[in-house]
N, C-alpha and C. Protein backbone atom coordinates (compact mmCIF):
# COMPACT_ATOMS: atom_id res chain seq x y z
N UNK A 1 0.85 -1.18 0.00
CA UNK A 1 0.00 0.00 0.00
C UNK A 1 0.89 1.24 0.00
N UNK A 2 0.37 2.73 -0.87
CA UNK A 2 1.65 3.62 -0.58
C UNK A 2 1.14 4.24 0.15
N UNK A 3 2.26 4.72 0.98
CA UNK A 3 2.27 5.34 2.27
C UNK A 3 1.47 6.68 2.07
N UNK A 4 1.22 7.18 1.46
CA UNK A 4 0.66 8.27 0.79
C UNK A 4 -1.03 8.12 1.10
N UNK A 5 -1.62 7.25 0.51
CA UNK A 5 -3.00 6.49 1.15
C UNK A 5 -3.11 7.10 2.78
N UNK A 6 -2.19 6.22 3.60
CA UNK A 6 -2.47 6.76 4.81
C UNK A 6 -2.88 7.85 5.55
N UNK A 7 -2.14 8.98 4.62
CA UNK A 7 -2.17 10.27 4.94
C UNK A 7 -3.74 11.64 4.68
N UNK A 8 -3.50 12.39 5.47
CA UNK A 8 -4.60 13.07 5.13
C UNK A 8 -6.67 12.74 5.63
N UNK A 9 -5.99 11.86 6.15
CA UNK A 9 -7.47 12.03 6.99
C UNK A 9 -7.65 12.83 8.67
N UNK A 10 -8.79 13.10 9.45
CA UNK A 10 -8.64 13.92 10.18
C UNK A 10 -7.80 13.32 11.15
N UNK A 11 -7.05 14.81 11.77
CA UNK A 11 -6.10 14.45 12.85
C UNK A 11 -6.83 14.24 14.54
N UNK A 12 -7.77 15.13 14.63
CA UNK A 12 -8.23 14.30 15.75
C UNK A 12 -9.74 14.23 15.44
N UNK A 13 -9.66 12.67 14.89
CA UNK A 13 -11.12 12.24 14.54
C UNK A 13 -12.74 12.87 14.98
N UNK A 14 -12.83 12.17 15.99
CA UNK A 14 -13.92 12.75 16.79
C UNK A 14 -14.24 14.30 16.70
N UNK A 15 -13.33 15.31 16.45
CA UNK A 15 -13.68 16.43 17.26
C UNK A 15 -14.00 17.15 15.29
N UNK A 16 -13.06 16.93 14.76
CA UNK A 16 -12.59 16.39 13.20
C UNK A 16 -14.41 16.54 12.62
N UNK A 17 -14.96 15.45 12.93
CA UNK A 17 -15.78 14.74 12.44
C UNK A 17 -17.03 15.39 12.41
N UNK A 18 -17.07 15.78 13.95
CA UNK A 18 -18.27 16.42 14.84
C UNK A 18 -18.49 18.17 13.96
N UNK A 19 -17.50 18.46 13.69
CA UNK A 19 -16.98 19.66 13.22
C UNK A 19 -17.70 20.01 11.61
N UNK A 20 -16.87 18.43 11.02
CA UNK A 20 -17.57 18.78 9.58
C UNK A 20 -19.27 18.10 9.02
N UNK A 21 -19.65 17.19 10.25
CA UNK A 21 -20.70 16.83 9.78
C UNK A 21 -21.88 18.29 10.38
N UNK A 22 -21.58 18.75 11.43
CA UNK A 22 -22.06 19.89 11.51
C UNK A 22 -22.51 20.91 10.04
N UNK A 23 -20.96 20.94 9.53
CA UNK A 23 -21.26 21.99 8.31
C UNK A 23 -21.93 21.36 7.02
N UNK A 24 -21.69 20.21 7.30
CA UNK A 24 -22.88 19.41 5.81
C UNK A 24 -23.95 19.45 6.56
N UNK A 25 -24.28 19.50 7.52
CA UNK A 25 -26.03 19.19 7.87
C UNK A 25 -26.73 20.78 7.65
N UNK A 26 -25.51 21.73 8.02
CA UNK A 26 -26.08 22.95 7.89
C UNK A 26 -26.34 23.79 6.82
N UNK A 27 -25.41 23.18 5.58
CA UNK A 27 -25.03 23.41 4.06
C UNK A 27 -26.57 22.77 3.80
N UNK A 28 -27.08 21.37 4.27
CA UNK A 28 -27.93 21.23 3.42
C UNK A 28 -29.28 21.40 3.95
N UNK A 29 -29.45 21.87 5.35
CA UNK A 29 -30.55 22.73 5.95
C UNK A 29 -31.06 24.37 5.48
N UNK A 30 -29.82 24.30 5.05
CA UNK A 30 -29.70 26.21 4.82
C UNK A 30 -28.88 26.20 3.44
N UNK A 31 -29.90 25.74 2.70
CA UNK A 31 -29.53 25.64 1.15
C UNK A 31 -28.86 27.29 0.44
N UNK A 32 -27.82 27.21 -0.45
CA UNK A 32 -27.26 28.68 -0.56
C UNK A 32 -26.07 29.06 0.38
N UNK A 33 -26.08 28.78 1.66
CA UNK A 33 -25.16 28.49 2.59
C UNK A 33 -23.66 28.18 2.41
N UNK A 34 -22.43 28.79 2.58
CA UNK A 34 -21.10 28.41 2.13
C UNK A 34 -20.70 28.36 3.53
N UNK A 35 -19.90 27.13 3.83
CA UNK A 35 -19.47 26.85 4.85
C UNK A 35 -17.70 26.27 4.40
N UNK A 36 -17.09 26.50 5.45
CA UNK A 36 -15.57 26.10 5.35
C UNK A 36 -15.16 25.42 5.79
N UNK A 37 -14.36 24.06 5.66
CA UNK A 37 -14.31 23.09 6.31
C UNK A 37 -12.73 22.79 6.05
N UNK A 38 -12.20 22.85 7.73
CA UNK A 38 -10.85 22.01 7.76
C UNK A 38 -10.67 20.49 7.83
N UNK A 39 -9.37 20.27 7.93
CA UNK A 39 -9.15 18.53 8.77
C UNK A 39 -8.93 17.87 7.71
N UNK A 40 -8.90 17.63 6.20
CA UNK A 40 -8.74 16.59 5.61
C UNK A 40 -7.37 16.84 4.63
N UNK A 41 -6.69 16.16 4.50
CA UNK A 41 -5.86 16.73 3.30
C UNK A 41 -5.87 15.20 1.79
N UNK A 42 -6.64 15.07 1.25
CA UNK A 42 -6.79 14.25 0.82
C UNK A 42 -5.90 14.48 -0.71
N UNK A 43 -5.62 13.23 -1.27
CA UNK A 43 -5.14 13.22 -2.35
C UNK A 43 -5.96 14.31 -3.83
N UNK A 44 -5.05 15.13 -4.63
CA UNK A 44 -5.19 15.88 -5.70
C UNK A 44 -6.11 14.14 -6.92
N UNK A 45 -7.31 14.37 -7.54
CA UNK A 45 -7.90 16.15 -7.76
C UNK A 45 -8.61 16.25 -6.69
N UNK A 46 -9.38 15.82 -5.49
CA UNK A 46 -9.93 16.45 -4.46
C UNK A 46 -10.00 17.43 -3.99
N UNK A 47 -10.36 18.24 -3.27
CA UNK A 47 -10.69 19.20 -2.97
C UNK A 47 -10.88 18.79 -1.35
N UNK A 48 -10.20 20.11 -0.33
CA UNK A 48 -10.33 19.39 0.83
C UNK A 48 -11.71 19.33 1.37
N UNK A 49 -12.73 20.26 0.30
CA UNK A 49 -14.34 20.14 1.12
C UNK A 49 -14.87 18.80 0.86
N UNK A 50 -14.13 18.21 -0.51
CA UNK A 50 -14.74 17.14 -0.80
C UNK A 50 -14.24 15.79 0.10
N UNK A 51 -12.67 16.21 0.45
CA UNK A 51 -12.29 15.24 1.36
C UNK A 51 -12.64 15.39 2.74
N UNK A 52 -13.34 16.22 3.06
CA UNK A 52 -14.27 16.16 4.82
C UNK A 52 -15.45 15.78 4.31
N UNK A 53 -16.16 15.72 3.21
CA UNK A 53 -17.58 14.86 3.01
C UNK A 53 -17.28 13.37 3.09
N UNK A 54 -16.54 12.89 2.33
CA UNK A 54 -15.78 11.60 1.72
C UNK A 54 -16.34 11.06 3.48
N UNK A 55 -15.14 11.30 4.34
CA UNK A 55 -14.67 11.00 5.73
C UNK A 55 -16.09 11.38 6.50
N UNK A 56 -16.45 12.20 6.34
CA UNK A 56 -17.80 12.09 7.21
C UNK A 56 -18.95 11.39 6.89
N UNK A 57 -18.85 11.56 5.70
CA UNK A 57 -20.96 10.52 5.34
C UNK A 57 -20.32 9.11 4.79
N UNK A 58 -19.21 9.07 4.27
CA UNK A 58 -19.12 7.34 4.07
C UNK A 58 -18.72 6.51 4.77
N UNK A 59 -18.88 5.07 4.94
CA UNK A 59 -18.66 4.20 5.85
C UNK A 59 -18.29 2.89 4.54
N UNK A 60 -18.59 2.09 4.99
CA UNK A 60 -18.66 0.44 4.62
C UNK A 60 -20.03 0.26 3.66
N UNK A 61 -20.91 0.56 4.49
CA UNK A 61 -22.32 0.46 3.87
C UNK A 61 -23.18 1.83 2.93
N UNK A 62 -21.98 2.57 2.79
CA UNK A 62 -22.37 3.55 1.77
C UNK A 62 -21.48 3.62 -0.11
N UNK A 63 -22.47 3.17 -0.98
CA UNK A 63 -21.76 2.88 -2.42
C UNK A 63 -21.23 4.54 -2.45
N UNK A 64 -19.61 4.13 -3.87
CA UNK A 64 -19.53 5.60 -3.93
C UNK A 64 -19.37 5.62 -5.27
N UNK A 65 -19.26 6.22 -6.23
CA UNK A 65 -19.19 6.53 -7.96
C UNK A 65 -18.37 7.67 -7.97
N UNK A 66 -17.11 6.86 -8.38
CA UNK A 66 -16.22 8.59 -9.35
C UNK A 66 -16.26 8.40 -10.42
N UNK A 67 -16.62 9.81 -10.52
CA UNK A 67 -17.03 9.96 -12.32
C UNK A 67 -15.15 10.90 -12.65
N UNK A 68 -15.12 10.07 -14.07
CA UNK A 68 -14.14 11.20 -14.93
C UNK A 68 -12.80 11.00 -13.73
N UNK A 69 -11.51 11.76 -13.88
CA UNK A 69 -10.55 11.80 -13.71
C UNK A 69 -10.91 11.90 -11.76
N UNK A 70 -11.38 11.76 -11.00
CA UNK A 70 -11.39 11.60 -9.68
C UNK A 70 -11.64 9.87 -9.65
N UNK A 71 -11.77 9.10 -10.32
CA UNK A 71 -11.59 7.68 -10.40
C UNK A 71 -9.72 7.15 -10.88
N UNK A 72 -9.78 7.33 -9.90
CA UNK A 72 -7.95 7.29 -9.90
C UNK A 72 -7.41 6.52 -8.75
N UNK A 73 -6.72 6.04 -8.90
CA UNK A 73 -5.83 5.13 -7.89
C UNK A 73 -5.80 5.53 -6.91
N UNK A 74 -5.29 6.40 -6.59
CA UNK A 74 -4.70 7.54 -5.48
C UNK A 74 -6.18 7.81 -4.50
N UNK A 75 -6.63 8.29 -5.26
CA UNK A 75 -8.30 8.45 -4.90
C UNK A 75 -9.11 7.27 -4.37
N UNK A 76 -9.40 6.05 -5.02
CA UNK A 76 -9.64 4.80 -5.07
C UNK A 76 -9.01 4.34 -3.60
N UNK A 77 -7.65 4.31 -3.18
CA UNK A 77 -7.09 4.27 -2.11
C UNK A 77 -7.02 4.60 -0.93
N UNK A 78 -6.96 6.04 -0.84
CA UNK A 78 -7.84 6.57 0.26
C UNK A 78 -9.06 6.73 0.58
N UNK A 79 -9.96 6.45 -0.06
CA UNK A 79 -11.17 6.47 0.37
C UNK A 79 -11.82 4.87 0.77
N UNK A 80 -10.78 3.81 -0.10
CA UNK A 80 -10.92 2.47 0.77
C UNK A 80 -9.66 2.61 1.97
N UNK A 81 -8.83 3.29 2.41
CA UNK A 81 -8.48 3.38 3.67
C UNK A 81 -8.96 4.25 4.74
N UNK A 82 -9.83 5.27 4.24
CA UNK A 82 -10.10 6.09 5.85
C UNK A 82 -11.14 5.69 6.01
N UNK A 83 -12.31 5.55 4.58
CA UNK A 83 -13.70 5.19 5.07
C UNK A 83 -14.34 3.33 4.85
N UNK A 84 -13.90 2.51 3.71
CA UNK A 84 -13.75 1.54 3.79
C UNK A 84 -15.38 1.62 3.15
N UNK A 85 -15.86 2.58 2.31
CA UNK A 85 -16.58 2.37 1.56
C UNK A 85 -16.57 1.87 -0.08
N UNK A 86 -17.60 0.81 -0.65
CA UNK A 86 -17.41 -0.03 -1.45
C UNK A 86 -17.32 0.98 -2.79
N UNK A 87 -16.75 1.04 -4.13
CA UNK A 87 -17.04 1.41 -5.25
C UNK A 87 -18.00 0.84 -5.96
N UNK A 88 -18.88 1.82 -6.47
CA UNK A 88 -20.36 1.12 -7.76
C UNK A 88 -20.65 1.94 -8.81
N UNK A 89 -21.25 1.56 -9.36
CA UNK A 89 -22.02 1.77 -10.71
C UNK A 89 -22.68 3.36 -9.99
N UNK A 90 -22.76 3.84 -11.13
CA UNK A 90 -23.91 5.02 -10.84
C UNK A 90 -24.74 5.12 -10.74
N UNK A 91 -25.95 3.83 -11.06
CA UNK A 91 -27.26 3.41 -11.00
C UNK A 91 -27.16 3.28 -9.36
N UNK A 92 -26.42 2.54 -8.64
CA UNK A 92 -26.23 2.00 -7.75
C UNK A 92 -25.59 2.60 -6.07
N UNK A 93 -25.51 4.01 -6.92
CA UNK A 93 -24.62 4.59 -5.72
C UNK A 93 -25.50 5.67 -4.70
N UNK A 94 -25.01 5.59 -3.24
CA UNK A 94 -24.98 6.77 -2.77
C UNK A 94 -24.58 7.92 -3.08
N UNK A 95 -23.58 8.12 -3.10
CA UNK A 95 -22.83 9.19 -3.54
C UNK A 95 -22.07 9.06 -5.18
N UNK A 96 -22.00 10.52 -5.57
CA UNK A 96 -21.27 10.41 -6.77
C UNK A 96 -20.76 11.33 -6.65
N UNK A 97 -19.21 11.30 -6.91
CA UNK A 97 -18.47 12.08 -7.36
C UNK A 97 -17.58 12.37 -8.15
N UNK A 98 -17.70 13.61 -9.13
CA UNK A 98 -16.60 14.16 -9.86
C UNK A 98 -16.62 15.52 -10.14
N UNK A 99 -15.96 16.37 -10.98
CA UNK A 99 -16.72 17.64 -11.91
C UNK A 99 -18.34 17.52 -12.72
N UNK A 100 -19.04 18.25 -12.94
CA UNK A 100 -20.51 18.62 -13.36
C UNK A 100 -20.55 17.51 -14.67
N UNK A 101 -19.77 17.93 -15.39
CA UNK A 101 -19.45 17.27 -16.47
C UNK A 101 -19.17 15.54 -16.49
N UNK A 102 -18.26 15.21 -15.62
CA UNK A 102 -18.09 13.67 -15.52
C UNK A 102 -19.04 13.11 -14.98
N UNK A 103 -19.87 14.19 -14.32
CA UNK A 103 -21.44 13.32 -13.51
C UNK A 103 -22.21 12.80 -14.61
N UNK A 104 -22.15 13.11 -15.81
CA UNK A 104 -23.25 13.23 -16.97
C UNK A 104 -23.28 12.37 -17.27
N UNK A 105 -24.11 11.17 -17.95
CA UNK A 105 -25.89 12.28 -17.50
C UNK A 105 -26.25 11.90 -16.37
N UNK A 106 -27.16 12.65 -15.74
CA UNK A 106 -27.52 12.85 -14.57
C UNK A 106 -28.77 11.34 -14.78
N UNK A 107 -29.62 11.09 -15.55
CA UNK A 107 -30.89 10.48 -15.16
C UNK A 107 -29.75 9.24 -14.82
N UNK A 108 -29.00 8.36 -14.82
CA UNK A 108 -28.35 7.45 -14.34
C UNK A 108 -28.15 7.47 -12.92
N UNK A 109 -28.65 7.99 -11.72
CA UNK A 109 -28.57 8.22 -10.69
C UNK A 109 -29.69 8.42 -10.11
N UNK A 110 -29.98 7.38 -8.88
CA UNK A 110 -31.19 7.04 -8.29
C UNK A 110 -32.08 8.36 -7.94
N UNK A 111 -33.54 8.53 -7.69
CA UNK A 111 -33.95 9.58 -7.50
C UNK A 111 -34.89 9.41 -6.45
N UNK A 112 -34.65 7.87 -6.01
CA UNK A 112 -36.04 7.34 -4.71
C UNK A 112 -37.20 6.99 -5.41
N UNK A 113 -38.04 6.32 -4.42
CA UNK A 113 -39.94 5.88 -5.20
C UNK A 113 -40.20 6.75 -4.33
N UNK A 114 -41.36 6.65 -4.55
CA UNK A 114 -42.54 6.93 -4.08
C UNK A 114 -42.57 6.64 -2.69
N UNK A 115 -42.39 5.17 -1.96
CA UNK A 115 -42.56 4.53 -0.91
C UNK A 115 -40.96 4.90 0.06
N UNK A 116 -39.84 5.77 -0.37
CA UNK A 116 -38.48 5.26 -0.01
C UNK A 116 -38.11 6.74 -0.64
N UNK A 117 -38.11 8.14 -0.97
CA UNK A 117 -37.52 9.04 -1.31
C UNK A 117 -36.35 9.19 -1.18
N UNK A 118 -35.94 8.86 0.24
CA UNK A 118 -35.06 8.88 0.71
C UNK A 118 -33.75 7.93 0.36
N UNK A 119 -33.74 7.10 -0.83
CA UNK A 119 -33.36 6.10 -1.53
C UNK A 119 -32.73 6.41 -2.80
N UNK A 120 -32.22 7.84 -2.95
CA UNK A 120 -31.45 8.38 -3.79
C UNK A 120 -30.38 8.61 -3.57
N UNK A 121 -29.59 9.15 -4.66
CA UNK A 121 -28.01 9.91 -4.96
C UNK A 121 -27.63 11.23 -4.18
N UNK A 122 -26.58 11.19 -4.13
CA UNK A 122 -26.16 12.62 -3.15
C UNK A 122 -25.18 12.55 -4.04
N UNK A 123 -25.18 13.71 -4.82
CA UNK A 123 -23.72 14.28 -5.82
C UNK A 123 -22.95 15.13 -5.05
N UNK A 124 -21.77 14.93 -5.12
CA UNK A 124 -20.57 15.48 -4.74
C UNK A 124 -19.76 16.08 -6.01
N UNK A 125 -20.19 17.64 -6.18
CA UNK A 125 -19.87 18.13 -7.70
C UNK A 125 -18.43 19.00 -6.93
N UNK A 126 -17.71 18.40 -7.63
CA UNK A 126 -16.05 19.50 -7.63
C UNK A 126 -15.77 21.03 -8.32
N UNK A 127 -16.14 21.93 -7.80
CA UNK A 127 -16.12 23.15 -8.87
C UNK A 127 -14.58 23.98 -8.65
N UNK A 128 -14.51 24.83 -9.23
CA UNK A 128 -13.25 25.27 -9.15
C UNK A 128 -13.76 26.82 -7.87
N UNK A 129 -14.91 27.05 -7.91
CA UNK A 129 -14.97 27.88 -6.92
C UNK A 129 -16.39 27.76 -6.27
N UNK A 130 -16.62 28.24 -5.19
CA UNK A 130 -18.57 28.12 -4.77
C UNK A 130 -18.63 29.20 -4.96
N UNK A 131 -19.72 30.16 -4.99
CA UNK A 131 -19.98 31.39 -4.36
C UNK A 131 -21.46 32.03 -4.34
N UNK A 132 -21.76 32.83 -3.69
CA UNK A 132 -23.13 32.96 -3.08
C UNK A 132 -23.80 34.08 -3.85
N UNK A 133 -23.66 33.78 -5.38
CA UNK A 133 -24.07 34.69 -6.28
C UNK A 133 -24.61 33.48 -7.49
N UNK A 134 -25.51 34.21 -8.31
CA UNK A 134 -26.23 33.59 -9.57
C UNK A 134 -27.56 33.01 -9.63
N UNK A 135 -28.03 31.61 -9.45
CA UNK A 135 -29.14 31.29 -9.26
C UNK A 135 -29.86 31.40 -8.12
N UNK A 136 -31.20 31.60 -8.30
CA UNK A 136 -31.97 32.46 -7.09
C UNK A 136 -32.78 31.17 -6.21
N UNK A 137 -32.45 30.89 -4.87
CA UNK A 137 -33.15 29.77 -4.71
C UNK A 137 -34.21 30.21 -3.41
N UNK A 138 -34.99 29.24 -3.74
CA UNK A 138 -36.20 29.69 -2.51
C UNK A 138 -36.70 28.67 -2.04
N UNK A 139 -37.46 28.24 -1.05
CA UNK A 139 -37.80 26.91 -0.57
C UNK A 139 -37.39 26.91 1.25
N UNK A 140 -37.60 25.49 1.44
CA UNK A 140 -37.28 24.99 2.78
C UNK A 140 -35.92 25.54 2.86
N UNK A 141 -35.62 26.23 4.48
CA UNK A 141 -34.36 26.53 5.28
C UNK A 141 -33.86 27.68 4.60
N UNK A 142 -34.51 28.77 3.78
CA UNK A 142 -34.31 30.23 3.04
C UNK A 142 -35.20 31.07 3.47
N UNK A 143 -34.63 31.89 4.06
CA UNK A 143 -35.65 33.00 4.45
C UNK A 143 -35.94 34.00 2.99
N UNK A 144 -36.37 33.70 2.89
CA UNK A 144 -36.47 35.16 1.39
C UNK A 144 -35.99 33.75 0.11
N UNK A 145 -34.70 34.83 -0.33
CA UNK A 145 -34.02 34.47 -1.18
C UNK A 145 -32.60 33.58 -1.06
N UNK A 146 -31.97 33.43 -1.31
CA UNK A 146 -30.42 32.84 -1.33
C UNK A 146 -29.86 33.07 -3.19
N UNK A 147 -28.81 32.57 -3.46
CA UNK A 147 -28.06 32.84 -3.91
C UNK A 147 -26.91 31.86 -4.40
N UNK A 148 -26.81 30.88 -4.92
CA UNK A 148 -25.82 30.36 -5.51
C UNK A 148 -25.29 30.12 -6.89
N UNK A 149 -23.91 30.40 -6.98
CA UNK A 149 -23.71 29.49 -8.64
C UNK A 149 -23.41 27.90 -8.61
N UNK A 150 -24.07 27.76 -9.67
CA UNK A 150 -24.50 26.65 -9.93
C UNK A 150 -24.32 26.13 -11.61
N UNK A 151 -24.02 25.04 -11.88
CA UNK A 151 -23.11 24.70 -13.12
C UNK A 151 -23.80 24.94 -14.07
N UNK A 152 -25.57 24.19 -13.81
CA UNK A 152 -26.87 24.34 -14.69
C UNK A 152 -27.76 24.40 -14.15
N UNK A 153 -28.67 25.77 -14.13
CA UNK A 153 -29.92 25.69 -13.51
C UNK A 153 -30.98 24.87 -13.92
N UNK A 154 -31.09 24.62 -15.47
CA UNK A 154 -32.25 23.74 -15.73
C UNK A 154 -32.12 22.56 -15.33
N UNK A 155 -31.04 22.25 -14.88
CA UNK A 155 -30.83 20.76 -14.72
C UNK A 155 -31.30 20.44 -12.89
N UNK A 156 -31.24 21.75 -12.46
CA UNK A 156 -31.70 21.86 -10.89
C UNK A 156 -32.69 22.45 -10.65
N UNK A 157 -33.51 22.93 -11.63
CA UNK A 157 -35.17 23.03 -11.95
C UNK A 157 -35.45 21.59 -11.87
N UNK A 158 -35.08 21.00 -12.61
CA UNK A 158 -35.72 19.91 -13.39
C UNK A 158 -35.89 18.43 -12.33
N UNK A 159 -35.01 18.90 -11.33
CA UNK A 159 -34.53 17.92 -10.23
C UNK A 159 -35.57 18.42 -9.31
N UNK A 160 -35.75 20.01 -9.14
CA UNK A 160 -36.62 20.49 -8.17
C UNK A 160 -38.36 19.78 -8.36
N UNK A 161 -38.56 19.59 -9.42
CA UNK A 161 -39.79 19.48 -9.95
C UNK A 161 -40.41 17.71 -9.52
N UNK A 162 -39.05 17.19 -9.92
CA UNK A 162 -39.81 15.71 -9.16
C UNK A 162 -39.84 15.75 -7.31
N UNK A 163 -39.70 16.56 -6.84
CA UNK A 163 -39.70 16.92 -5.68
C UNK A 163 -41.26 15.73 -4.95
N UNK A 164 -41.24 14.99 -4.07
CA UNK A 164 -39.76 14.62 -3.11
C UNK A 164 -39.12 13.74 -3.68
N UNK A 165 -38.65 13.23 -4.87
CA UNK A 165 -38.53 12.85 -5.42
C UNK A 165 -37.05 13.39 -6.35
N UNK A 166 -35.45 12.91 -6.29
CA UNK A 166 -34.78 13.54 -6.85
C UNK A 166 -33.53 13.73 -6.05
N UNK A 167 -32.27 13.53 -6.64
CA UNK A 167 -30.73 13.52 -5.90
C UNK A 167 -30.57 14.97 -5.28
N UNK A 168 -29.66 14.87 -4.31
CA UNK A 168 -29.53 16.04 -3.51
C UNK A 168 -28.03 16.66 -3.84
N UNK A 169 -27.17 17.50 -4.11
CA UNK A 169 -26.00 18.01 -4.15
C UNK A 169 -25.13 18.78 -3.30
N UNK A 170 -23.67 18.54 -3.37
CA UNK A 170 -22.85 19.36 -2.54
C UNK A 170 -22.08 19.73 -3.30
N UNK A 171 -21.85 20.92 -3.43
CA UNK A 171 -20.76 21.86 -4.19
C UNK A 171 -19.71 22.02 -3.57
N UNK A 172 -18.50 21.84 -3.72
CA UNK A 172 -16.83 21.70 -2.83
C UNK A 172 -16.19 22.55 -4.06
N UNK A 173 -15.34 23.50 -3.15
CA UNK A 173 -14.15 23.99 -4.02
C UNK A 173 -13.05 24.54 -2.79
N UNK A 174 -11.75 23.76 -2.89
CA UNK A 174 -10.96 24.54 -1.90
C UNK A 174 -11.52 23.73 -0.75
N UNK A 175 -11.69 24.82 0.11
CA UNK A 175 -12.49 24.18 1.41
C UNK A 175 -13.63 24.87 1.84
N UNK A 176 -14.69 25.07 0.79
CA UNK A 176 -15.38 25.34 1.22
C UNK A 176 -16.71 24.64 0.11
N UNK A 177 -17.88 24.98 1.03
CA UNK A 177 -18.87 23.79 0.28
C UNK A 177 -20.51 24.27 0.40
N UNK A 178 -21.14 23.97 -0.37
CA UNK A 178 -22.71 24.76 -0.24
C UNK A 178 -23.37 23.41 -1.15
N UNK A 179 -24.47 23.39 -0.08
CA UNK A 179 -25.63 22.36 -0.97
C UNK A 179 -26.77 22.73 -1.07
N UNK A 180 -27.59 21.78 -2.08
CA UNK A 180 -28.75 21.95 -2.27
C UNK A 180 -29.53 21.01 -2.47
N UNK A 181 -30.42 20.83 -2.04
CA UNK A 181 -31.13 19.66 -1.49
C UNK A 181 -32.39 19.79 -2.94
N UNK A 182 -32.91 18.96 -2.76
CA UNK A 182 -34.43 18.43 -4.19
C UNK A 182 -35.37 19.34 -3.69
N UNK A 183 -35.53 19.89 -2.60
CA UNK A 183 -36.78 20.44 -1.90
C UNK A 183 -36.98 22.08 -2.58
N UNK A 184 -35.38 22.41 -3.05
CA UNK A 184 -35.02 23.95 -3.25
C UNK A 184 -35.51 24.27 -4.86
N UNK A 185 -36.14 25.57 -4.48
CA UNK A 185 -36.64 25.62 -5.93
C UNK A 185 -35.53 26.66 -6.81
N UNK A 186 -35.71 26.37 -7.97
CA UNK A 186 -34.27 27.17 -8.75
C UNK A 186 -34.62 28.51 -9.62
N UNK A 187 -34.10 29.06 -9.69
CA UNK A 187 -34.63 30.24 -10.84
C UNK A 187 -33.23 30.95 -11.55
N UNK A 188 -33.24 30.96 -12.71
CA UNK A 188 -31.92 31.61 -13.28
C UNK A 188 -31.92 32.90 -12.76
């Protein structure tokens, strides 16, 4: 195994952990929301927001999908050493991650029934920056308005609309990260 694998997960777990699952629960309560997250230093192309999601929501019993150039050895490695979660298909996964583009197409990624909503995809999109400007979102956990860019709005209309029904997203760049949940409605 290279020693390299080992490296880069949080230094003191627990406190580590408590820290960043905080800021994903609050990223995706308070949709529009940019939050900053330390503790991970995970292998390039990652992103360290994406490497405190990785370490906090996956386990053993959570599938993961890298799309495009984040399906890499290096990558592949650490994420079967800190979290010891399985690799799958994109039909098949919890989580997916890559850039907007390597996610494509999107209908390949679970969206829940009827009976089980809750039985969908959580995308993990890599951008080169977040920021709290462009598409106008409104819905659950927004007082008014919010504010994010976002890669494609029709494509997060279109997700909004099968509502409850439909994958949920986290935007990572650097270390910092903003989501948006199926519930949020979109407007260019």
């Amino acid at each position: 195994m290279d020693a390299a694998v080992l490296k880069g997960g949080f230094g003191d777990a627990p406190i580590d952990a408590a820290r960043a699952f905080r800021a994903a629960m609050q990223a995706m309560a308070r949709p529009g929301t940019i939050h900053e997250v330390t503790g991970a230093e995970p292998p390039a192309p990652l992103s360290t927001a994406t490497g405190v999601l990785i370490l906090t929501l996956c386990d053993p019993e959570t599938g993961v999908h890298l799309a495009g150039g984040h399906d890499c050895a290096e990558v592949r490695g650490w994420i079967t050493f800190h979290t010891g979660a399985p690799f799958v298909s994109a039909e098949d996964c919890d989580f997916a991650l890559g850039t907007w583009e390597a996610l494509h197409p999107l209908d390949r990624f679970r969206i829940g029934t009827a009976q089980y909503p809750d039985r969908s995809a959580t995308l993990i999109v890599e951008r080169a920056e977040v920021r709290a400007e462009g598409a106008i979102l409104t819905g659950p956990g927004i007082r008014d308005t919010a504010r994010l860019s976002l890669p494609d709005v029709a494509a997060f209309r279109a997700n909004a609309s099968r509502f409850p029904l439909g994958w949920d997203a986290y935007f990572c760049a650097a270390n910092r990260l903003a989501a948006l949940p199926r519930s949020t409605q979109v407007e260019g």
